[in-house]
C-alpha atoms as a PDB file:
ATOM      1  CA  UNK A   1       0.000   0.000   0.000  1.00  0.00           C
ATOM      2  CA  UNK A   2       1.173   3.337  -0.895  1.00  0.00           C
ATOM      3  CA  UNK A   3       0.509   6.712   0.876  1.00  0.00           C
ATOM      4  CA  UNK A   4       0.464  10.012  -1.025  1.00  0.00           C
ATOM      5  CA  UNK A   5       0.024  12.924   1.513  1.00  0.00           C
ATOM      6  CA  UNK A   6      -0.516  16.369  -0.528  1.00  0.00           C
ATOM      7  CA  UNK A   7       1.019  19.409   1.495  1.00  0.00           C
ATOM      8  CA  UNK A   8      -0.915  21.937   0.052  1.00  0.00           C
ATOM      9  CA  UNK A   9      -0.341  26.121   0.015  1.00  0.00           C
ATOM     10  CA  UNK A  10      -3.276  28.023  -0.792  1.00  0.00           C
ATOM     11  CA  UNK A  11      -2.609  31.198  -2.883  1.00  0.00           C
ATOM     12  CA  UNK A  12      -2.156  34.486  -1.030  1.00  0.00           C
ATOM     13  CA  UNK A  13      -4.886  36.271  -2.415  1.00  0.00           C
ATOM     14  CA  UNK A  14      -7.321  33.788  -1.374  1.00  0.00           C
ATOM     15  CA  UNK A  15      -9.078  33.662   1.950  1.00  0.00           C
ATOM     16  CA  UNK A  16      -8.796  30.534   3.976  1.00  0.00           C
ATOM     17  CA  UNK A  17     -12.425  30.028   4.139  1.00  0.00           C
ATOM     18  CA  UNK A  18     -12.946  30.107   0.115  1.00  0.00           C
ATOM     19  CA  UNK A  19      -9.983  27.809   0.320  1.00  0.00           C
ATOM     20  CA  UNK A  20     -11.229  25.608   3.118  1.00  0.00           C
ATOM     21  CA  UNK A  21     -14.862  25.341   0.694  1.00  0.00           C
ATOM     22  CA  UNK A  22     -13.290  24.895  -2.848  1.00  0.00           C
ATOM     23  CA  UNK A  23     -11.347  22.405  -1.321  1.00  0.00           C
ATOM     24  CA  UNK A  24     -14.103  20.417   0.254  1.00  0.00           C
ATOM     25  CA  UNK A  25     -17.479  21.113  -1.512  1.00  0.00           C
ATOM     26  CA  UNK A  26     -15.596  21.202  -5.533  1.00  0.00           C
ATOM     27  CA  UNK A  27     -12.230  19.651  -5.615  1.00  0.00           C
ATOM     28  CA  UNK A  28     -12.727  17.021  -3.765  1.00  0.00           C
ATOM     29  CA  UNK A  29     -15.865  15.241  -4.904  1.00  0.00           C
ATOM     30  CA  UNK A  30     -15.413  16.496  -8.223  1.00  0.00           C
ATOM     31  CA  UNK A  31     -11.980  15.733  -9.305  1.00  0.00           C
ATOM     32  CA  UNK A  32      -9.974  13.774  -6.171  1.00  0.00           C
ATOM     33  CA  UNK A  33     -11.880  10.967  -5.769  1.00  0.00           C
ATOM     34  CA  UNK A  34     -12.384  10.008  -9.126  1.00  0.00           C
ATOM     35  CA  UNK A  35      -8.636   8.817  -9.630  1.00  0.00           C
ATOM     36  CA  UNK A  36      -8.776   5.586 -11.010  1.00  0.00           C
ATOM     37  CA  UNK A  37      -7.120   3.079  -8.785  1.00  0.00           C
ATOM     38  CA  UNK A  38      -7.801   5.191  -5.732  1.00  0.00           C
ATOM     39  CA  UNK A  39      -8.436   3.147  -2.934  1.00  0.00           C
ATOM     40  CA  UNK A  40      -8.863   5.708   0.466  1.00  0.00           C
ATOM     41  CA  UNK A  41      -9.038   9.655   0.047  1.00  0.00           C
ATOM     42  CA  UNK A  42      -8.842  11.473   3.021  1.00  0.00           C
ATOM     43  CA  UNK A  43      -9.055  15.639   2.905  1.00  0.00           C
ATOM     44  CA  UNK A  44      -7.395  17.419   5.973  1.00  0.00           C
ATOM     45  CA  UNK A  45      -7.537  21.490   6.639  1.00  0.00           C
ATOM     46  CA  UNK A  46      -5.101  22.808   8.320  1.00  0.00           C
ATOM     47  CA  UNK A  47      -6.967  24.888  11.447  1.00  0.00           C
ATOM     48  CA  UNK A  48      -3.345  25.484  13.337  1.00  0.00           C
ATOM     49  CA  UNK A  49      -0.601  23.236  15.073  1.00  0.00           C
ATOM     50  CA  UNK A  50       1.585  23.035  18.088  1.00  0.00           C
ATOM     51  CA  UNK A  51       5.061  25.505  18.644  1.00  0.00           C
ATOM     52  CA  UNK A  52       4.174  26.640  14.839  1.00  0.00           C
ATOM     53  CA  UNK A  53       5.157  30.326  13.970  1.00  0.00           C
ATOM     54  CA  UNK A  54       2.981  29.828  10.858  1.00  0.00           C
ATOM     55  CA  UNK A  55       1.419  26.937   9.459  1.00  0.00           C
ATOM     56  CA  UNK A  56       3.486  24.653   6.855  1.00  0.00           C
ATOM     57  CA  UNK A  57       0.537  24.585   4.706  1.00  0.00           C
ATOM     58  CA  UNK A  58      -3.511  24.836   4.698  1.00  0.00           C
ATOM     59  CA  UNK A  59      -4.368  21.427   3.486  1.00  0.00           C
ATOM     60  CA  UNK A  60      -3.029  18.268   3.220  1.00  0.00           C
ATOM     61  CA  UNK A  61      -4.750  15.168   1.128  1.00  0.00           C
ATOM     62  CA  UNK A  62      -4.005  11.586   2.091  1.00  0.00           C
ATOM     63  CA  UNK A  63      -4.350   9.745  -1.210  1.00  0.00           C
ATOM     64  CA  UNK A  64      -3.697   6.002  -0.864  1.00  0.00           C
ATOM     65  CA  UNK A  65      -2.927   3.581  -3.903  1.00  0.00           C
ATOM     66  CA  UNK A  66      -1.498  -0.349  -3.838  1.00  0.00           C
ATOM     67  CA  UNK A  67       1.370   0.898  -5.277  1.00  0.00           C
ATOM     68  CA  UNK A  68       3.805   3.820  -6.442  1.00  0.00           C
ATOM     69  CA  UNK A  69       3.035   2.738 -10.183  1.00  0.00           C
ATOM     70  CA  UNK A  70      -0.738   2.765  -9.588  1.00  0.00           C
ATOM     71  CA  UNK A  71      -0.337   6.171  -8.301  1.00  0.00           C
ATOM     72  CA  UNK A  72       1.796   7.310 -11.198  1.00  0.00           C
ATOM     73  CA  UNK A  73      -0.642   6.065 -13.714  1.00  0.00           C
ATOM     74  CA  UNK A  74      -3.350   8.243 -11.771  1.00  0.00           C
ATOM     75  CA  UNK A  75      -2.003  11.262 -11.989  1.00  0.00           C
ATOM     76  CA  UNK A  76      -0.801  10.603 -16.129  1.00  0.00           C
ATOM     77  CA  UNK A  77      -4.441  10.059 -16.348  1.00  0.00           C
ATOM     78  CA  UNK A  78      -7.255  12.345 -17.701  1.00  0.00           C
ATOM     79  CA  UNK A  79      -8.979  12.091 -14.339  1.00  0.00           C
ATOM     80  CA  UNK A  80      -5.437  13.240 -13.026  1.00  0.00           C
ATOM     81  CA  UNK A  81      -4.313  15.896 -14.955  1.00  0.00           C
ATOM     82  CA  UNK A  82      -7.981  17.104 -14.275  1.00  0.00           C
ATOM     83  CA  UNK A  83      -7.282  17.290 -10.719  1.00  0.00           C
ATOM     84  CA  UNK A  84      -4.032  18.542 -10.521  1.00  0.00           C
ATOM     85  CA  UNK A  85      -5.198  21.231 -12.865  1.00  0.00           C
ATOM     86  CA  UNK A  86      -7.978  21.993 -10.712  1.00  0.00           C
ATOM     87  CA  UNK A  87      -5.810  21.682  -8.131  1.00  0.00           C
ATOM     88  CA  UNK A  88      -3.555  24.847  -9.136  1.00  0.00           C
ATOM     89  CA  UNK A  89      -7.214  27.279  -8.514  1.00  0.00           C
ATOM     90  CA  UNK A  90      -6.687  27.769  -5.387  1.00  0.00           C
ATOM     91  CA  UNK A  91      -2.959  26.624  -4.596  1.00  0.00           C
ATOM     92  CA  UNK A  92       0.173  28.467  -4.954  1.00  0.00           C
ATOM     93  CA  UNK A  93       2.104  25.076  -3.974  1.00  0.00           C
ATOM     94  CA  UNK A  94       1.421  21.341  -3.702  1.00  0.00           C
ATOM     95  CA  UNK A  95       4.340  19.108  -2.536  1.00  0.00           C
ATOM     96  CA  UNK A  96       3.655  15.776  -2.634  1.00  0.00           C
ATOM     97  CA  UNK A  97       5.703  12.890  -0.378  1.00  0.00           C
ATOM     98  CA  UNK A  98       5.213   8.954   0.072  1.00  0.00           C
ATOM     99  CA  UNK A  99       4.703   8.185   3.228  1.00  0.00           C
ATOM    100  CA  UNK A 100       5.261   4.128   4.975  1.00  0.00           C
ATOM    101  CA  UNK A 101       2.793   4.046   7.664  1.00  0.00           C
ATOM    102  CA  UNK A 102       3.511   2.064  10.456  1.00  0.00           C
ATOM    103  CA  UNK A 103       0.637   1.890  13.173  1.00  0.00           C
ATOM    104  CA  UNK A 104       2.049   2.190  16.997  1.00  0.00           C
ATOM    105  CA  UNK A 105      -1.334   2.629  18.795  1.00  0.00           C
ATOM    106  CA  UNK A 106      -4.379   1.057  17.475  1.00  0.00           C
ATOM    107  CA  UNK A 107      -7.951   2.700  18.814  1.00  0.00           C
ATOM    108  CA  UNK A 108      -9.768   0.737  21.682  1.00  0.00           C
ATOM    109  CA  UNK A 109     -12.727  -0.820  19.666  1.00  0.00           C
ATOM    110  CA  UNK A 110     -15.954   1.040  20.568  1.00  0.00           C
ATOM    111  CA  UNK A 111     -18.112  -2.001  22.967  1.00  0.00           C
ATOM    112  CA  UNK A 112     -19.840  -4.156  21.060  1.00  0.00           C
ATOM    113  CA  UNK A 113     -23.542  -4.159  20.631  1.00  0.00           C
ATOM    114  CA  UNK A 114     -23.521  -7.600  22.026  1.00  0.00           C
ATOM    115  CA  UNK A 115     -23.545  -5.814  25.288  1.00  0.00           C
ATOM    116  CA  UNK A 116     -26.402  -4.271  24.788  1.00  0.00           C
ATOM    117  CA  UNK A 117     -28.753  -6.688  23.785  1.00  0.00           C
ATOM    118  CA  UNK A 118     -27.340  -9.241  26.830  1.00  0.00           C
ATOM    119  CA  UNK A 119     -28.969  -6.464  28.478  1.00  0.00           C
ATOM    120  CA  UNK A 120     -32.040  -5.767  26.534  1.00  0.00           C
ATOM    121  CA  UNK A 121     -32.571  -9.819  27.006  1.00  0.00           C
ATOM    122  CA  UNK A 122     -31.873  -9.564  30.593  1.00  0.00           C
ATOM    123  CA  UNK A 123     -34.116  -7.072  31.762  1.00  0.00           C
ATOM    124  CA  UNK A 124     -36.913  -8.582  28.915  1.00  0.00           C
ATOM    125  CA  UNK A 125     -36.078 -11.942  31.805  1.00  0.00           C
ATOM    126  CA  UNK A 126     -36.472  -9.637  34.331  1.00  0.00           C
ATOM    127  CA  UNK A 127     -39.618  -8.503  33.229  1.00  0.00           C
ATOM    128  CA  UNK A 128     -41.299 -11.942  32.202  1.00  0.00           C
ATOM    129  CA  UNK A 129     -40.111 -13.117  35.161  1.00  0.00           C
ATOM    130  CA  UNK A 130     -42.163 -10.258  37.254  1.00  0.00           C
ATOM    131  CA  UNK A 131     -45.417 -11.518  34.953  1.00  0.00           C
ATOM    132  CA  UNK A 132     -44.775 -14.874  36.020  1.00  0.00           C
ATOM    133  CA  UNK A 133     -44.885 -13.917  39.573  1.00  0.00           C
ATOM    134  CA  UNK A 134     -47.978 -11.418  39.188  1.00  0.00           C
ATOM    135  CA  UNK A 135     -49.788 -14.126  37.847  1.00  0.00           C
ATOM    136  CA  UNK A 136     -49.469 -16.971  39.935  1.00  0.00           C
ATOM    137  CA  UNK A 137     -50.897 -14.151  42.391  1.00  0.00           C
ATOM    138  CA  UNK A 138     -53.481 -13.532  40.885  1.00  0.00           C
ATOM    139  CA  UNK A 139     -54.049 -17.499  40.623  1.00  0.00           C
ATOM    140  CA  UNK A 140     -53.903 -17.847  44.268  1.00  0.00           C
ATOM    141  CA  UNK A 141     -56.245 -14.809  44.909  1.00  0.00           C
ATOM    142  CA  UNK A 142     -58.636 -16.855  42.368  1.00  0.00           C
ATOM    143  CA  UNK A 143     -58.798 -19.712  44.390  1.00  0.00           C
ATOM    144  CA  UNK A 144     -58.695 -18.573  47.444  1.00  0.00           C
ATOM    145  CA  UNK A 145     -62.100 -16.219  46.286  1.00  0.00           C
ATOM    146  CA  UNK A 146     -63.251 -19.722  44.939  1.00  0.00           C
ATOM    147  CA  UNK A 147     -62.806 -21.682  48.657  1.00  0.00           C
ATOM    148  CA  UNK A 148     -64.977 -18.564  50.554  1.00  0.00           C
END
């Protein structure tokens, strides 16, 4: 698996917020996710960082592809040369690195719903158990009327 991460510079004489929506509401689903062979597409904006006089850049794209040729033949593509061209209507820069991604700390899975329905069963037990119970009362209140 390859990663392409896109360190993106918007232009100067654009404001971040026109950047922020080309980015997200035209580029994206209209030219970056239709390169062929594309396999995850990830758009990040750049809001700020940490010990940063200014930031590096104002977007970054993770584009990931099962290999460096796949991704080369992406962006030789019409599709490609569409996006990069698009690409260039709002940025000054785009620098583009390959990345090997090795995961340290996996997220805790979220519980399972299993969980939840043990419970849901139990306190359905819980409940048909309390019938049970009412009933056989009510039984013994019958036939005790029944005896008078």
């Amino acid at each position: 698996m390859l990663k392409a991460i896109c360190l993106i510079r918007k232009k100067p004489e654009l404001s971040f917020q026109d950047f922020r929506e080309y980015l997200l509401k035209t580029h994206a689903p209209n030219y970056g996710k239709k390169l062929p062979g594309l396999k995850r597409y990830v758009v990040n904006i750049v809001t700020g960082g940490y010990m940063l006089e200014e930031r590096p850049c104002d977007g970054i794209a993770e584009l990931e592809f099962a290999d460096e040729e796949s991704f080369l033949k992406a962006m030789e593509s019409p599709e490609g040369r569409a996006a990069a061209e698009d690409l260039m209507n709002v940025a000054e820069k785009v620098d583009v690195v390959f990345l090997e991604e090795k995961v340290v700390k996996k997220p805790r899975p979220k519980p399972a719903k299993k969980k939840v329905a043990k419970k849901a069963k139990k306190v359905k037990r819980k409940k048909a158990a309390k019938r049970k119970v009412k009933a056989k009362r009510k039984a013994k209140k019958r036939t005790r009327k029944k005896k008078r």
